[in-house]
Protein backbone atom coordinates (compact mmCIF):
# COMPACT_ATOMS: atom_id res chain seq x y z
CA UNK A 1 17.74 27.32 -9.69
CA UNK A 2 14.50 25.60 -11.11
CA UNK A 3 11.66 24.62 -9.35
CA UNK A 4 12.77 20.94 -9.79
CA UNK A 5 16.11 21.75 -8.04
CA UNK A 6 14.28 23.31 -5.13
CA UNK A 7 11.85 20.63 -4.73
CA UNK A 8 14.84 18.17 -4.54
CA UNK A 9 16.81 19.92 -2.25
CA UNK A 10 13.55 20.25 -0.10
CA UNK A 11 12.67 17.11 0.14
CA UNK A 12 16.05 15.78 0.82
CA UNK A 13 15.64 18.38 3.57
CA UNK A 14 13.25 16.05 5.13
CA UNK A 15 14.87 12.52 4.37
CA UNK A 16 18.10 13.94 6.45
CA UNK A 17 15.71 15.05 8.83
CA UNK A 18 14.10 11.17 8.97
CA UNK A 19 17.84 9.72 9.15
CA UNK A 20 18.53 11.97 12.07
CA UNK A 21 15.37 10.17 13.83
CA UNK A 22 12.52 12.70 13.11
CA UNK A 23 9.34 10.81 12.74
CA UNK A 24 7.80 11.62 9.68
CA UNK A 25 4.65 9.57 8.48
CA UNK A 26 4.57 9.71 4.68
CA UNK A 27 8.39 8.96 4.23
CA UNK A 28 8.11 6.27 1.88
CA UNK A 29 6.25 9.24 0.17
CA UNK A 30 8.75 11.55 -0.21
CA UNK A 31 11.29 8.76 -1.36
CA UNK A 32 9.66 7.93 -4.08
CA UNK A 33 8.34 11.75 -4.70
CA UNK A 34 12.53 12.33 -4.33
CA UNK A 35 12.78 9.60 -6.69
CA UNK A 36 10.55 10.65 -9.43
CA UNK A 37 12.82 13.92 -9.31
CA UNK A 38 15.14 12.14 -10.13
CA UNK A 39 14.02 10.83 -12.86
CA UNK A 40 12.45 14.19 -14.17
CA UNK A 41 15.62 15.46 -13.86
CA UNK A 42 17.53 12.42 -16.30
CA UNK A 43 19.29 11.30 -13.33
CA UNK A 44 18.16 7.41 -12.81
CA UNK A 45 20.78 6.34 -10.89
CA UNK A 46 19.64 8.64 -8.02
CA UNK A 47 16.24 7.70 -8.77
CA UNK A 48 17.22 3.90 -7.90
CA UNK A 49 18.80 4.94 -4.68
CA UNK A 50 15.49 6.34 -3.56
CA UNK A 51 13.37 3.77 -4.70
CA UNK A 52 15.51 1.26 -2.91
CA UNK A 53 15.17 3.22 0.44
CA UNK A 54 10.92 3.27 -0.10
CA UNK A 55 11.53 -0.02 -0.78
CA UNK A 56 12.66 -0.27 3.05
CA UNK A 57 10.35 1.95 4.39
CA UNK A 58 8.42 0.33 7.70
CA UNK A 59 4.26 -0.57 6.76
CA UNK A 60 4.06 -0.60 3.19
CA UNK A 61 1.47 -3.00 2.34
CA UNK A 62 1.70 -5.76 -1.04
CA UNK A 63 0.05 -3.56 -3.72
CA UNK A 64 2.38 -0.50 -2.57
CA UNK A 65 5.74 -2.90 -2.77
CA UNK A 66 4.50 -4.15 -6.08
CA UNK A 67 4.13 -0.32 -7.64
CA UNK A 68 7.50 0.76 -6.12
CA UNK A 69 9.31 -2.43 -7.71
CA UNK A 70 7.90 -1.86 -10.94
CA UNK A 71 9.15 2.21 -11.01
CA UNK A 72 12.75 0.86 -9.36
CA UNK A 73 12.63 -2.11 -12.48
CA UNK A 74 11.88 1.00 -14.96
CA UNK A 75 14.88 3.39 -13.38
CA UNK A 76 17.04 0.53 -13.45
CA UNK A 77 16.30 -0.03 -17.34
CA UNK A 78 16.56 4.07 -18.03
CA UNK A 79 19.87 3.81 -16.46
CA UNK A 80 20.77 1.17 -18.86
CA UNK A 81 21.11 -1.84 -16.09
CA UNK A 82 18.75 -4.26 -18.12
CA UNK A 83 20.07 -7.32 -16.06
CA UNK A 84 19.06 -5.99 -12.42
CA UNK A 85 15.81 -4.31 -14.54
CA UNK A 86 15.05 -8.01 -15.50
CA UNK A 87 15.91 -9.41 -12.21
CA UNK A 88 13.96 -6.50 -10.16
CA UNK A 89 10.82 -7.28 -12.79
CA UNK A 90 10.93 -11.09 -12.40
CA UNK A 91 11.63 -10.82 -8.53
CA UNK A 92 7.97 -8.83 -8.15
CA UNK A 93 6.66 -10.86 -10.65
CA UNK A 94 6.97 -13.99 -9.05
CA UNK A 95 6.09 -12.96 -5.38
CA UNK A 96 3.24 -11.38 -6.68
CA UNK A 97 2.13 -14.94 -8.35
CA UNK A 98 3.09 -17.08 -5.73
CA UNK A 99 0.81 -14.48 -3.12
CA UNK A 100 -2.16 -14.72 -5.88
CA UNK A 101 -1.70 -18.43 -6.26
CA UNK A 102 -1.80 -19.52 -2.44
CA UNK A 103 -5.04 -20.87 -0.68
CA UNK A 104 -5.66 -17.43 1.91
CA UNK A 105 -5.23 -15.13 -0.98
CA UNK A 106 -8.63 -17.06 -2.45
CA UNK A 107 -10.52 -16.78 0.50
CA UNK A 108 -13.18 -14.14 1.12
């Protein structure tokens, strides 16, 4: 077994662990870590799944949300989904415009 293997199989170690309601403070962390396994690995598909969980994950703030949307719109497209790659991209897109465009996000 590579070392890519064992780092996957470790770290979904501590996701089951998380499920089973073991606090854990970087788990959005390790999803995406998972995630990027994934990909290393040429499995995007999983990648997505784990992308969509850090996605989820409680307290990430707007510039976080923004980086994991744009790695889940890039799995998305190397798993050949263009449309929900599109619609992922344009969905971050947006939000992030509208936030920029509104009258707090100008204020000092």
């Amino acid at each position: 077994m590579g070392l890519l293997d064992e780092a996957i199989g470790e770290l979904q170690k501590t996701c089951q662990s998380v499920d089973r309601g073991h606090p854990f403070p970087q788990v959005m962390q390790t999803y995406t870590w998972l995630a990027q396994c994934f990909l290393d690995k040429g499995v995007p598909e999983a990648a997505i799944r784990w992308y969509q969980k850090a996605l989820d994950a409680p307290g990430i703030d707007e510039e976080t949300r923004t980086a994991l949307h744009y790695e889940l719109a890039s799995a998305c497209e190397l798993a050949g989904d263009k449309p929900s790659a599109s619609s992922t991209s344009w969905r971050f897109t947006a939000a992030t415009s509208i936030t920029a465009m509104s009258p707090s996000a100008s204020s000092p």
